[in-house]
PDB file of N, CA and C in Angstrom:
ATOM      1  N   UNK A   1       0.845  -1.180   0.000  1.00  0.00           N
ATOM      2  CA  UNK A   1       0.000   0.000   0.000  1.00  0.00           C
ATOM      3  C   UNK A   1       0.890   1.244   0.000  1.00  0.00           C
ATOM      4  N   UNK A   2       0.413   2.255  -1.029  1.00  0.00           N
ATOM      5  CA  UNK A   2       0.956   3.769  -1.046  1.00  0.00           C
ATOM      6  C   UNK A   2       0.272   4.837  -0.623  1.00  0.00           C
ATOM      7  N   UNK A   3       0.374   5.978  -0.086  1.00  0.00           N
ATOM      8  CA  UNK A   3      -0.471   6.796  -0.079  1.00  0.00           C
ATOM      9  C   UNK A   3       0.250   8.389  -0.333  1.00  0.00           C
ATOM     10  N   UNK A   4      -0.687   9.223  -0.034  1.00  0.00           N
ATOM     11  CA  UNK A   4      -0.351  10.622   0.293  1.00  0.00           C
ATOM     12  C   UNK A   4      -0.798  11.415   1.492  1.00  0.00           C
ATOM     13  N   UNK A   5       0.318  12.058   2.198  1.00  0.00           N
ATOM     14  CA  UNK A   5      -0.137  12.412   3.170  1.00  0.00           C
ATOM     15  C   UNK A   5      -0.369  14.169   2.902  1.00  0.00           C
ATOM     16  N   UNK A   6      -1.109  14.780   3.941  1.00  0.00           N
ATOM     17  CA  UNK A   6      -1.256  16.992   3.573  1.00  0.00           C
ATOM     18  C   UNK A   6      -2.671  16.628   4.480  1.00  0.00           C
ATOM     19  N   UNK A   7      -2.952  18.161   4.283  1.00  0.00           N
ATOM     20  CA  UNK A   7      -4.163  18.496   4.554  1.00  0.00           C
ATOM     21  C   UNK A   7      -4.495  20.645   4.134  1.00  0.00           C
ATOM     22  N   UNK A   8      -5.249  20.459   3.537  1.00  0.00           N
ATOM     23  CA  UNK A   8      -6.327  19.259   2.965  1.00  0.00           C
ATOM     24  C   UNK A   8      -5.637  18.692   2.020  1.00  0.00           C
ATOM     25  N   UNK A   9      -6.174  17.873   1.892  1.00  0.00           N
ATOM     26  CA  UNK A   9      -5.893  16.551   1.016  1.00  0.00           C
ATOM     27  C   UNK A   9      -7.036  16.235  -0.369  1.00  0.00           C
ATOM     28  N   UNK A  10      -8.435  16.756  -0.402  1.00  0.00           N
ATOM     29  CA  UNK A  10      -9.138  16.263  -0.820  1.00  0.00           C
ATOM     30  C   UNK A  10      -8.818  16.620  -2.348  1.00  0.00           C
ATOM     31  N   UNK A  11      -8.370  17.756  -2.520  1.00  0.00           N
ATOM     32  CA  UNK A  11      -7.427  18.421  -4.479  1.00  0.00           C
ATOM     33  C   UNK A  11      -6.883  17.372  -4.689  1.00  0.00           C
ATOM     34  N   UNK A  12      -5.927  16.733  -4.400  1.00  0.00           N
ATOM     35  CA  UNK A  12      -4.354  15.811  -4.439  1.00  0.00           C
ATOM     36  C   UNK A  12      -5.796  14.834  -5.506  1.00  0.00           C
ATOM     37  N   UNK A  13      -4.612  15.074  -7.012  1.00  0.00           N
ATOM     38  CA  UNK A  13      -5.211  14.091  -7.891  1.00  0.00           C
ATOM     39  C   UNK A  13      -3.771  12.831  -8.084  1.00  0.00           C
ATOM     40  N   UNK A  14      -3.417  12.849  -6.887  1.00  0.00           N
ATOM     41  CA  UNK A  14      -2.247  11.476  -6.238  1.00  0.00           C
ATOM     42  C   UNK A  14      -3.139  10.105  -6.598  1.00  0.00           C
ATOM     43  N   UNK A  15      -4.218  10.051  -5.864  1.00  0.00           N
ATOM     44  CA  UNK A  15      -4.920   8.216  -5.830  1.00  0.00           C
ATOM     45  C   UNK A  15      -5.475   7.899  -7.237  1.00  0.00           C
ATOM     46  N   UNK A  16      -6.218   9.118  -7.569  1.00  0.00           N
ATOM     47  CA  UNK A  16      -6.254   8.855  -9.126  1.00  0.00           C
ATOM     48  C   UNK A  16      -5.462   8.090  -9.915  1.00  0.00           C
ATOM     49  N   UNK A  17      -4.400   9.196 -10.071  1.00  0.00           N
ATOM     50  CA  UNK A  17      -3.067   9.042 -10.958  1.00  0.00           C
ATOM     51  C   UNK A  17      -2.744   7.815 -10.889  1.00  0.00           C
ATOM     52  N   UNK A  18      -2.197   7.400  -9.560  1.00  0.00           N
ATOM     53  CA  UNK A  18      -0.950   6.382  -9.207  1.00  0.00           C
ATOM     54  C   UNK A  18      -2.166   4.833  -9.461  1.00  0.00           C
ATOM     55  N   UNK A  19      -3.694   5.243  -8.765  1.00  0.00           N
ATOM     56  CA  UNK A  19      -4.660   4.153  -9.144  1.00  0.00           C
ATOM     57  C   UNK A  19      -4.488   3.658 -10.525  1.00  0.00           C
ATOM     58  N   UNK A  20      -4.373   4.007 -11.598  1.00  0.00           N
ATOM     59  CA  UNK A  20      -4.542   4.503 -12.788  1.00  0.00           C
ATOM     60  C   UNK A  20      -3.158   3.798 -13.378  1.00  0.00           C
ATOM     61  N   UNK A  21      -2.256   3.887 -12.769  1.00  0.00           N
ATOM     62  CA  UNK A  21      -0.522   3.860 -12.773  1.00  0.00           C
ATOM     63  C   UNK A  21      -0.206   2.622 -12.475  1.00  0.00           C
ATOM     64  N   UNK A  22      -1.056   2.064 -11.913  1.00  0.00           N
ATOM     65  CA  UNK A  22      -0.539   0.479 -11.334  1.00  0.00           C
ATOM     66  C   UNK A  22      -1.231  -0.058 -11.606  1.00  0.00           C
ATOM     67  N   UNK A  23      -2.423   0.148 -12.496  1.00  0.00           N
ATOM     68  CA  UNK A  23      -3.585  -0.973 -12.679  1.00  0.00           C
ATOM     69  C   UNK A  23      -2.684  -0.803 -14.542  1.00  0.00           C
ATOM     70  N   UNK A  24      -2.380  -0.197 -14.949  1.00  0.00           N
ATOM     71  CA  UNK A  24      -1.375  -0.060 -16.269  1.00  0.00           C
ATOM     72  C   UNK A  24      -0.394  -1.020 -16.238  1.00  0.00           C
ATOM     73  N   UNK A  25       0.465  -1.253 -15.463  1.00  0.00           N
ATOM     74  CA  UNK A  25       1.353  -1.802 -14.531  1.00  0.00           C
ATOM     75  C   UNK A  25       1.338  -3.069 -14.208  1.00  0.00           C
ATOM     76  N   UNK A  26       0.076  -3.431 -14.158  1.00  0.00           N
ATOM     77  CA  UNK A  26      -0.384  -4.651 -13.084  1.00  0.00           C
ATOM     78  C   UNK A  26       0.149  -5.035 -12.399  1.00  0.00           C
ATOM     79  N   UNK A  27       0.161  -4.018 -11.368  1.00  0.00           N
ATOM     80  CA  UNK A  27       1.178  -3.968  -9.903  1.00  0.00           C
ATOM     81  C   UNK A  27      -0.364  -4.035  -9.172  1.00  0.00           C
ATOM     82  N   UNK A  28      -0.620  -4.864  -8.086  1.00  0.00           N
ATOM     83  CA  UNK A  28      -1.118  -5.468  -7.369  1.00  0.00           C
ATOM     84  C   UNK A  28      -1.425  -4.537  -6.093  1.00  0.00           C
ATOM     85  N   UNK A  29      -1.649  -3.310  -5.527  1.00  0.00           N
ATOM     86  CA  UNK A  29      -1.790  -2.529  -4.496  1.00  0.00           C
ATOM     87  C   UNK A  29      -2.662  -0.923  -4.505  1.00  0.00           C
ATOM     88  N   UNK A  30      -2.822  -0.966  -3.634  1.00  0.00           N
ATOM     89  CA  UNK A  30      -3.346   0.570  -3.298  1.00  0.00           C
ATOM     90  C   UNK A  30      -3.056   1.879  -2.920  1.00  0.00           C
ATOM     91  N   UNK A  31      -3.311   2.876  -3.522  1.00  0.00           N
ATOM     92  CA  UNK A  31      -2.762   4.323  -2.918  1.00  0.00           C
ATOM     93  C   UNK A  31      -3.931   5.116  -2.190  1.00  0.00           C
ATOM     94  N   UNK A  32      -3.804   5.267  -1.223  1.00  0.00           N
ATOM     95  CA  UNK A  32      -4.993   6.172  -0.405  1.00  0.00           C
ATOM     96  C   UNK A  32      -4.565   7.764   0.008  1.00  0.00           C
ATOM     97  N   UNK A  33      -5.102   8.631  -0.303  1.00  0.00           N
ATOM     98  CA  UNK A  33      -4.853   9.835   0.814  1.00  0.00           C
ATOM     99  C   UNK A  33      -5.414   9.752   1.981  1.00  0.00           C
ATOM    100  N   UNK A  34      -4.574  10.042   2.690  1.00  0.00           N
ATOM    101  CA  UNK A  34      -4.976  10.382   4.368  1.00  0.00           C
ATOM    102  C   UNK A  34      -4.699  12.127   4.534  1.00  0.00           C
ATOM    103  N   UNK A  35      -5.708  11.950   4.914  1.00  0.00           N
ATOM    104  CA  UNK A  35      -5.762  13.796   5.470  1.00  0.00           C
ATOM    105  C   UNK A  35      -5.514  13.760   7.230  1.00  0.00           C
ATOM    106  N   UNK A  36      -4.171  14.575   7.068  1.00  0.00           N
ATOM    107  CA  UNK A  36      -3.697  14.936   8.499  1.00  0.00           C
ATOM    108  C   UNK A  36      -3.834  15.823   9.058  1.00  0.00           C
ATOM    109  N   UNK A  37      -4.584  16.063  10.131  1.00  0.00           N
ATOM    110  CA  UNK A  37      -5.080  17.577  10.510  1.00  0.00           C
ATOM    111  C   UNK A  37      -3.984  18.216  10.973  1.00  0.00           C
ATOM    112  N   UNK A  38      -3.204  17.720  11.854  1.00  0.00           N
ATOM    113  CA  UNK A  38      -1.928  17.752  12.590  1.00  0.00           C
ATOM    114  C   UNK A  38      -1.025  16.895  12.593  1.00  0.00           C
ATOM    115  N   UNK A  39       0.370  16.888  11.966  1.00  0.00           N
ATOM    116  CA  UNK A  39       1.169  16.281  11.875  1.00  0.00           C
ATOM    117  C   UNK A  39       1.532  15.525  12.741  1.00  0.00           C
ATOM    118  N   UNK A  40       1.121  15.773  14.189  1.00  0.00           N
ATOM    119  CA  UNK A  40       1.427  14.411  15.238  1.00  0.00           C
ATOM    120  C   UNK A  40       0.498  13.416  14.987  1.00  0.00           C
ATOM    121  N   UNK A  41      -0.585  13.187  14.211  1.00  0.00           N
ATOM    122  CA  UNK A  41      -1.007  11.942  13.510  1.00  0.00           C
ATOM    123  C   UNK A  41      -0.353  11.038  12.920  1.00  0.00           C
ATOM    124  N   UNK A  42       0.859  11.274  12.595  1.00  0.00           N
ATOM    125  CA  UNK A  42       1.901  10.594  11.799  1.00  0.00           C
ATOM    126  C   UNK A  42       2.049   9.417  12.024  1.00  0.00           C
ATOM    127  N   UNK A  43       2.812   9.551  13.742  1.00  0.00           N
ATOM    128  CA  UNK A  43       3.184   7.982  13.925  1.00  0.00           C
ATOM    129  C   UNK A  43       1.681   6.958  13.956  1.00  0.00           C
ATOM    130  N   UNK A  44       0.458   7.215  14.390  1.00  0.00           N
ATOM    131  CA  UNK A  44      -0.579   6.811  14.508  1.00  0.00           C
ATOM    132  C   UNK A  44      -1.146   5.929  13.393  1.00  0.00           C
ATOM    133  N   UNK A  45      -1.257   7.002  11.977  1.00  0.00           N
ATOM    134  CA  UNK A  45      -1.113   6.353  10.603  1.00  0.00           C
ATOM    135  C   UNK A  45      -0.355   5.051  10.841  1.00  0.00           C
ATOM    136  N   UNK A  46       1.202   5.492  10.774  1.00  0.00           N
ATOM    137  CA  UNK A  46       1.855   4.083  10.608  1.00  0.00           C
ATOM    138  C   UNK A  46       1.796   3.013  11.191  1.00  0.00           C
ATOM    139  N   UNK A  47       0.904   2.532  12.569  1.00  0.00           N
ATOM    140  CA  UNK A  47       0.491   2.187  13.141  1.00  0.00           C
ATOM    141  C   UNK A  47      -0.337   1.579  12.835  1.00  0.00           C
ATOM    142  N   UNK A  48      -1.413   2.442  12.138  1.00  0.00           N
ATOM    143  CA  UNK A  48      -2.768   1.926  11.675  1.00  0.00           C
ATOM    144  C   UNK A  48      -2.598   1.018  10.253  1.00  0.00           C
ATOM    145  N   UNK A  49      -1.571   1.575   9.812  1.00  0.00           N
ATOM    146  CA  UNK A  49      -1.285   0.438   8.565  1.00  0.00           C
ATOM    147  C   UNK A  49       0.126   0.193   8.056  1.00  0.00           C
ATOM    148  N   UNK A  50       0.419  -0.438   9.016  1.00  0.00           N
ATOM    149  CA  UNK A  50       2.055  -1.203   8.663  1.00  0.00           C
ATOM    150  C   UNK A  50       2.274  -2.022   7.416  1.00  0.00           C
ATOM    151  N   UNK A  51       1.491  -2.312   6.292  1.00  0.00           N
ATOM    152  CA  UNK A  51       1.727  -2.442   5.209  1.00  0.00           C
ATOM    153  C   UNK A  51       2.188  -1.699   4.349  1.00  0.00           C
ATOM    154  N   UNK A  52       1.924   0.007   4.685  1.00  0.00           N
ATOM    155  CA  UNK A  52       2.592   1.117   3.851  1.00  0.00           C
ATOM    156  C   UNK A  52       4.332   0.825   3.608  1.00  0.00           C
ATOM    157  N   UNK A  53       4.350   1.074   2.195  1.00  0.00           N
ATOM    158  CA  UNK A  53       5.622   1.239   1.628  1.00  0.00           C
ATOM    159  C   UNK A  53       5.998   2.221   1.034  1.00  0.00           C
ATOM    160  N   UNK A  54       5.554   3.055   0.898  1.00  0.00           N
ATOM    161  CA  UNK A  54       5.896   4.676   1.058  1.00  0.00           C
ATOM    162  C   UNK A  54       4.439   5.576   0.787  1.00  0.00           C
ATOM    163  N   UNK A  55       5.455   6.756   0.921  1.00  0.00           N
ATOM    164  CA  UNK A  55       3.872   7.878   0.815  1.00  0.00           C
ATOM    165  C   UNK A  55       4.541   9.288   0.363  1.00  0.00           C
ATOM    166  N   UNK A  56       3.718   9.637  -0.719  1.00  0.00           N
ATOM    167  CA  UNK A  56       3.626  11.344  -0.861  1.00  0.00           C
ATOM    168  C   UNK A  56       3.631  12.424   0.157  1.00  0.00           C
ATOM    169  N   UNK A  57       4.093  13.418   0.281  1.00  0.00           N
ATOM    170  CA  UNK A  57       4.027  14.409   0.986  1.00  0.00           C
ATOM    171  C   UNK A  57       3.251  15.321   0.131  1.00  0.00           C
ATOM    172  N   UNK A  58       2.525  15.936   1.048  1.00  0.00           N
ATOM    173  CA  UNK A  58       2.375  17.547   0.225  1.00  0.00           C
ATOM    174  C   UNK A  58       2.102  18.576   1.619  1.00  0.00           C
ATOM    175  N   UNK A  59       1.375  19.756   1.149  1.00  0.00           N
ATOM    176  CA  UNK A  59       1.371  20.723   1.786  1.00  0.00           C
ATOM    177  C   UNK A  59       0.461  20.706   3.056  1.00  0.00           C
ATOM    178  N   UNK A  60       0.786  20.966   4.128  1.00  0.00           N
ATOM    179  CA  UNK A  60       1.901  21.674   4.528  1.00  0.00           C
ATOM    180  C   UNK A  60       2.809  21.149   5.364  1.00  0.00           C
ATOM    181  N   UNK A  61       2.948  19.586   5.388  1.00  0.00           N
ATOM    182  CA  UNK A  61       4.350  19.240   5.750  1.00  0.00           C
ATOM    183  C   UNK A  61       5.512  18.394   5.350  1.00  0.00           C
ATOM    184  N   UNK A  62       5.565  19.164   3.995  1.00  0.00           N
ATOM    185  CA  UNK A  62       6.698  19.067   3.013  1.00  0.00           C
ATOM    186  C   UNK A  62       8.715  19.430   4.337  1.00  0.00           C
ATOM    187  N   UNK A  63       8.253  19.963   4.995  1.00  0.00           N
ATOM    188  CA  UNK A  63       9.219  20.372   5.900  1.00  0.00           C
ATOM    189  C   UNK A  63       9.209  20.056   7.180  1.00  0.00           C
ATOM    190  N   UNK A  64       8.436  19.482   7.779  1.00  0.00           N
ATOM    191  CA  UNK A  64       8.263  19.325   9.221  1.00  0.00           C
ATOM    192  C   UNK A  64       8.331  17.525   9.683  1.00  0.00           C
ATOM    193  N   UNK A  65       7.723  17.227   8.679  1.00  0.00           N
ATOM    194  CA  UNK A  65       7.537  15.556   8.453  1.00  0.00           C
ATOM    195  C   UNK A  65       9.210  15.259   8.596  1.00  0.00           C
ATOM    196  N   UNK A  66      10.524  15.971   8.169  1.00  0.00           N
ATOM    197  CA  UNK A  66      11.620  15.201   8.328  1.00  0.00           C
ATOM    198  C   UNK A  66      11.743  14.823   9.735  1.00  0.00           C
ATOM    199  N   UNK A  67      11.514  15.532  10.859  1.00  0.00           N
ATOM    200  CA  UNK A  67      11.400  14.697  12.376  1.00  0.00           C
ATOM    201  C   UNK A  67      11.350  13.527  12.414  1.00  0.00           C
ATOM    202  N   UNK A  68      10.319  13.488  11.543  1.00  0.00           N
ATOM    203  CA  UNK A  68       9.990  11.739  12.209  1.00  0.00           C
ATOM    204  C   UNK A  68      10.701  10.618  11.114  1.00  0.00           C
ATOM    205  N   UNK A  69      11.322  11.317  10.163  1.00  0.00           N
ATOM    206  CA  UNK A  69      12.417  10.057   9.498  1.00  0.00           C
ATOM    207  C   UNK A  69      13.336   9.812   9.991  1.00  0.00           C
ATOM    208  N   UNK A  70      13.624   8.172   9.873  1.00  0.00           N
ATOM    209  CA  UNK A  70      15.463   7.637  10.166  1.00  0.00           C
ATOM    210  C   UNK A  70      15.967   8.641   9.296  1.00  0.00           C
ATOM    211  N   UNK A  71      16.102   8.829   8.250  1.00  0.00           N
ATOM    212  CA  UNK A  71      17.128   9.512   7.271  1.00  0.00           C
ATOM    213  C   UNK A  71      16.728  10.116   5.969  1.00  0.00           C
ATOM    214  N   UNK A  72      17.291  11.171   5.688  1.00  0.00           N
ATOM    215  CA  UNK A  72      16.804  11.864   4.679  1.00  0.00           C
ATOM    216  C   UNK A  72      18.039  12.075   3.260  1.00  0.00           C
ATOM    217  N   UNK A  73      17.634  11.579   2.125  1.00  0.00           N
ATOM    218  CA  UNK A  73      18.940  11.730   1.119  1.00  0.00           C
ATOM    219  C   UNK A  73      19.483  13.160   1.100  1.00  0.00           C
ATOM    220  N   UNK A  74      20.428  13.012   0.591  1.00  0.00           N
ATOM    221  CA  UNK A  74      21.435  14.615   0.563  1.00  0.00           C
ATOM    222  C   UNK A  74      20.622  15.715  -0.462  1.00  0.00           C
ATOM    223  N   UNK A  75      20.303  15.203  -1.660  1.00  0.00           N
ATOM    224  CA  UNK A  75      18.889  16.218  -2.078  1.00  0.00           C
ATOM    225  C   UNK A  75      18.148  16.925  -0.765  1.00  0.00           C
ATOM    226  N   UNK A  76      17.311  16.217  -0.744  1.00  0.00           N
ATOM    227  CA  UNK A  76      15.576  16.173   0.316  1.00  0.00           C
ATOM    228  C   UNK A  76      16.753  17.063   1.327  1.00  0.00           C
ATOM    229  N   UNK A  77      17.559  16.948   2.312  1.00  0.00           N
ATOM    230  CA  UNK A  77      18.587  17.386   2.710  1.00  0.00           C
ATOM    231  C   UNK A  77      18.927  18.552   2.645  1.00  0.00           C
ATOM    232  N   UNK A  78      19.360  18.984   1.514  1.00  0.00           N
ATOM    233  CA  UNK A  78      19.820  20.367   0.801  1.00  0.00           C
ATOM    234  C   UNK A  78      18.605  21.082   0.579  1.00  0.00           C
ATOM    235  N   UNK A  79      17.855  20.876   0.156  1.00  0.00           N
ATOM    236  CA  UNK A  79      16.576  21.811  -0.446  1.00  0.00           C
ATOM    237  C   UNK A  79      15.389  21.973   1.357  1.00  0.00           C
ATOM    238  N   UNK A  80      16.021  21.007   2.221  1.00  0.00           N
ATOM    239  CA  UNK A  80      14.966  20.956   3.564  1.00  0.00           C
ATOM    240  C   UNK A  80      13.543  20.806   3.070  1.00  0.00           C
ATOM    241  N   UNK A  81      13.147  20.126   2.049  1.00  0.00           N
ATOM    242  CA  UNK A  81      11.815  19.939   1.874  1.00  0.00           C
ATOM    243  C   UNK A  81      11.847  18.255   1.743  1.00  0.00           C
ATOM    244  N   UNK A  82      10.657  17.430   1.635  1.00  0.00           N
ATOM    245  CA  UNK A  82      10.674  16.128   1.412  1.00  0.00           C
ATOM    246  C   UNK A  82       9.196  16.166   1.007  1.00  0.00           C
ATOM    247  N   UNK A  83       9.184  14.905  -0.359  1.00  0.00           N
ATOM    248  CA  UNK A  83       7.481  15.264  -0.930  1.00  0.00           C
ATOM    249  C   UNK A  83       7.399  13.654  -1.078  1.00  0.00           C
ATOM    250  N   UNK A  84       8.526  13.087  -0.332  1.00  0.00           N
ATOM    251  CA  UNK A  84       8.707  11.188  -0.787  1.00  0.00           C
ATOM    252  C   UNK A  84       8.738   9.923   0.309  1.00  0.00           C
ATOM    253  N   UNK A  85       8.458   9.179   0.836  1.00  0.00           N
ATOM    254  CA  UNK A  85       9.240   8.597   1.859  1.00  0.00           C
ATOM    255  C   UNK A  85       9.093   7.401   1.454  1.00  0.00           C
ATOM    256  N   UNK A  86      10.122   6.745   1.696  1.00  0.00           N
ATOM    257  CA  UNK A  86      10.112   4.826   1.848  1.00  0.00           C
ATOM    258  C   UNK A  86      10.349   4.487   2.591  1.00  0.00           C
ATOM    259  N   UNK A  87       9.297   3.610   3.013  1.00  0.00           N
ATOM    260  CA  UNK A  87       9.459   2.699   4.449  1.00  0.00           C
ATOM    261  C   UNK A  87       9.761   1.230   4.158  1.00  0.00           C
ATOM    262  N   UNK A  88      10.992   0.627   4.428  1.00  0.00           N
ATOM    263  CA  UNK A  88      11.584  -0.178   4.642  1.00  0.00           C
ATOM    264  C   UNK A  88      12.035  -1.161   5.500  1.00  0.00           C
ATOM    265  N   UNK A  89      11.538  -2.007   6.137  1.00  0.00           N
ATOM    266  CA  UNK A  89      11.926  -2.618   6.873  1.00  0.00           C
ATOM    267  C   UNK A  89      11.524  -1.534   8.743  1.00  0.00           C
ATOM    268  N   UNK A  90      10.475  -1.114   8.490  1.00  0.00           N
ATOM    269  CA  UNK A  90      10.397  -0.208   9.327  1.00  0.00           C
ATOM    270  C   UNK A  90      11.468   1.243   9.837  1.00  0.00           C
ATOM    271  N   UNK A  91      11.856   1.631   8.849  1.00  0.00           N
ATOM    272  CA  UNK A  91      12.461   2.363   8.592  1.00  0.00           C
ATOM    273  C   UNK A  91      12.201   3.442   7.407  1.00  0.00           C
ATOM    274  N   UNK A  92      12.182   4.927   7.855  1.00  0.00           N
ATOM    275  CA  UNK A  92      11.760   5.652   7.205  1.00  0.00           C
ATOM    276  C   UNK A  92      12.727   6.551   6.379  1.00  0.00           C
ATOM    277  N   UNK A  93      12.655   6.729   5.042  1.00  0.00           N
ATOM    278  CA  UNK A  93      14.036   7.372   4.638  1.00  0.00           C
ATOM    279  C   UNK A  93      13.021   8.641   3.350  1.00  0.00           C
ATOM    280  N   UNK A  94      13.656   9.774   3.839  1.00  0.00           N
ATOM    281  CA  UNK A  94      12.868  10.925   3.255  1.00  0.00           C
ATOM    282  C   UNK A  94      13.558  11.140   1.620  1.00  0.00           C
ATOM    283  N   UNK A  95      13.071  11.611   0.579  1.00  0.00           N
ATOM    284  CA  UNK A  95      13.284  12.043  -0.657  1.00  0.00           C
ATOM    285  C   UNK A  95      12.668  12.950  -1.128  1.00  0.00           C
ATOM    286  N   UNK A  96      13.315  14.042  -1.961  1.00  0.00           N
ATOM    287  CA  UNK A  96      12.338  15.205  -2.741  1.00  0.00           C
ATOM    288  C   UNK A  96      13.154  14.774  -4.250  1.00  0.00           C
ATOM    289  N   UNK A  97      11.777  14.331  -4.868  1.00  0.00           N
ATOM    290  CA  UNK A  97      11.779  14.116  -6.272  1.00  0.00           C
ATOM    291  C   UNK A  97      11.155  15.701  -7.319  1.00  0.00           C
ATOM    292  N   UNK A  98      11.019  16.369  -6.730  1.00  0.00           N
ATOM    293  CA  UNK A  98      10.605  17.789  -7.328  1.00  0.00           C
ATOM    294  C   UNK A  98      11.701  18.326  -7.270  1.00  0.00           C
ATOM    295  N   UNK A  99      12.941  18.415  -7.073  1.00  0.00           N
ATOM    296  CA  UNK A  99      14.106  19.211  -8.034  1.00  0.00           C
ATOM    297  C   UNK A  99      14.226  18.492  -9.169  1.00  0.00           C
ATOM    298  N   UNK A 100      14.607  17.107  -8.781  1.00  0.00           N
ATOM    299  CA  UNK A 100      14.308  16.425 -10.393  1.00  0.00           C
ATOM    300  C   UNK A 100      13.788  16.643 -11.643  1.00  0.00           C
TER     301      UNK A 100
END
């Protein structure tokens, strides 16, 4: 499972897209938005669904969300924003694919 996290959330044409993207694909999973009112929902989410293997960021915590990663690449890093994460082995590692 993928998702996107922001708030609001309900614009983000993310589940569409990526729905759309993996059924092309025939990749086998789901992308959901979750709308976070407050970013201390975070760990809670992951909690609630430990199947997640990564998730979108958007606004407004493109910058604040790095707290709660193990590690962030030297990009995501340099620019202090993150719009990416992969969770691995329970482990969270931040990316910004928008300088790209």
């Amino acid at each position: 499972m993928y998702g996107i996290i922001g708030y609001p959330i309900t614009h983000s044409f993310s589940p569409a897209y990526f729905a759309e993207k993996f059924r092309l694909l025939g990749i086998r999973t789901e992308y959901q938005a979750f709308a976070l009112e407050d970013l201390r929902e975070f760990p809670a989410l992951l909690r609630a669904h430990p199947e997640l293997k990564g998730l979108n960021v958007t606004i407004p915590y493109k910058e604040a969300i790095r707290s709660f990663l193990d590690e962030t690449d030297e990009v995501a890093a340099a620019v202090g924003a993150i719009n990416t994460i992969k969770i691995e082995k329970g482990k969270l590692k931040g990316y910004n694919t928008d300088v790209i």
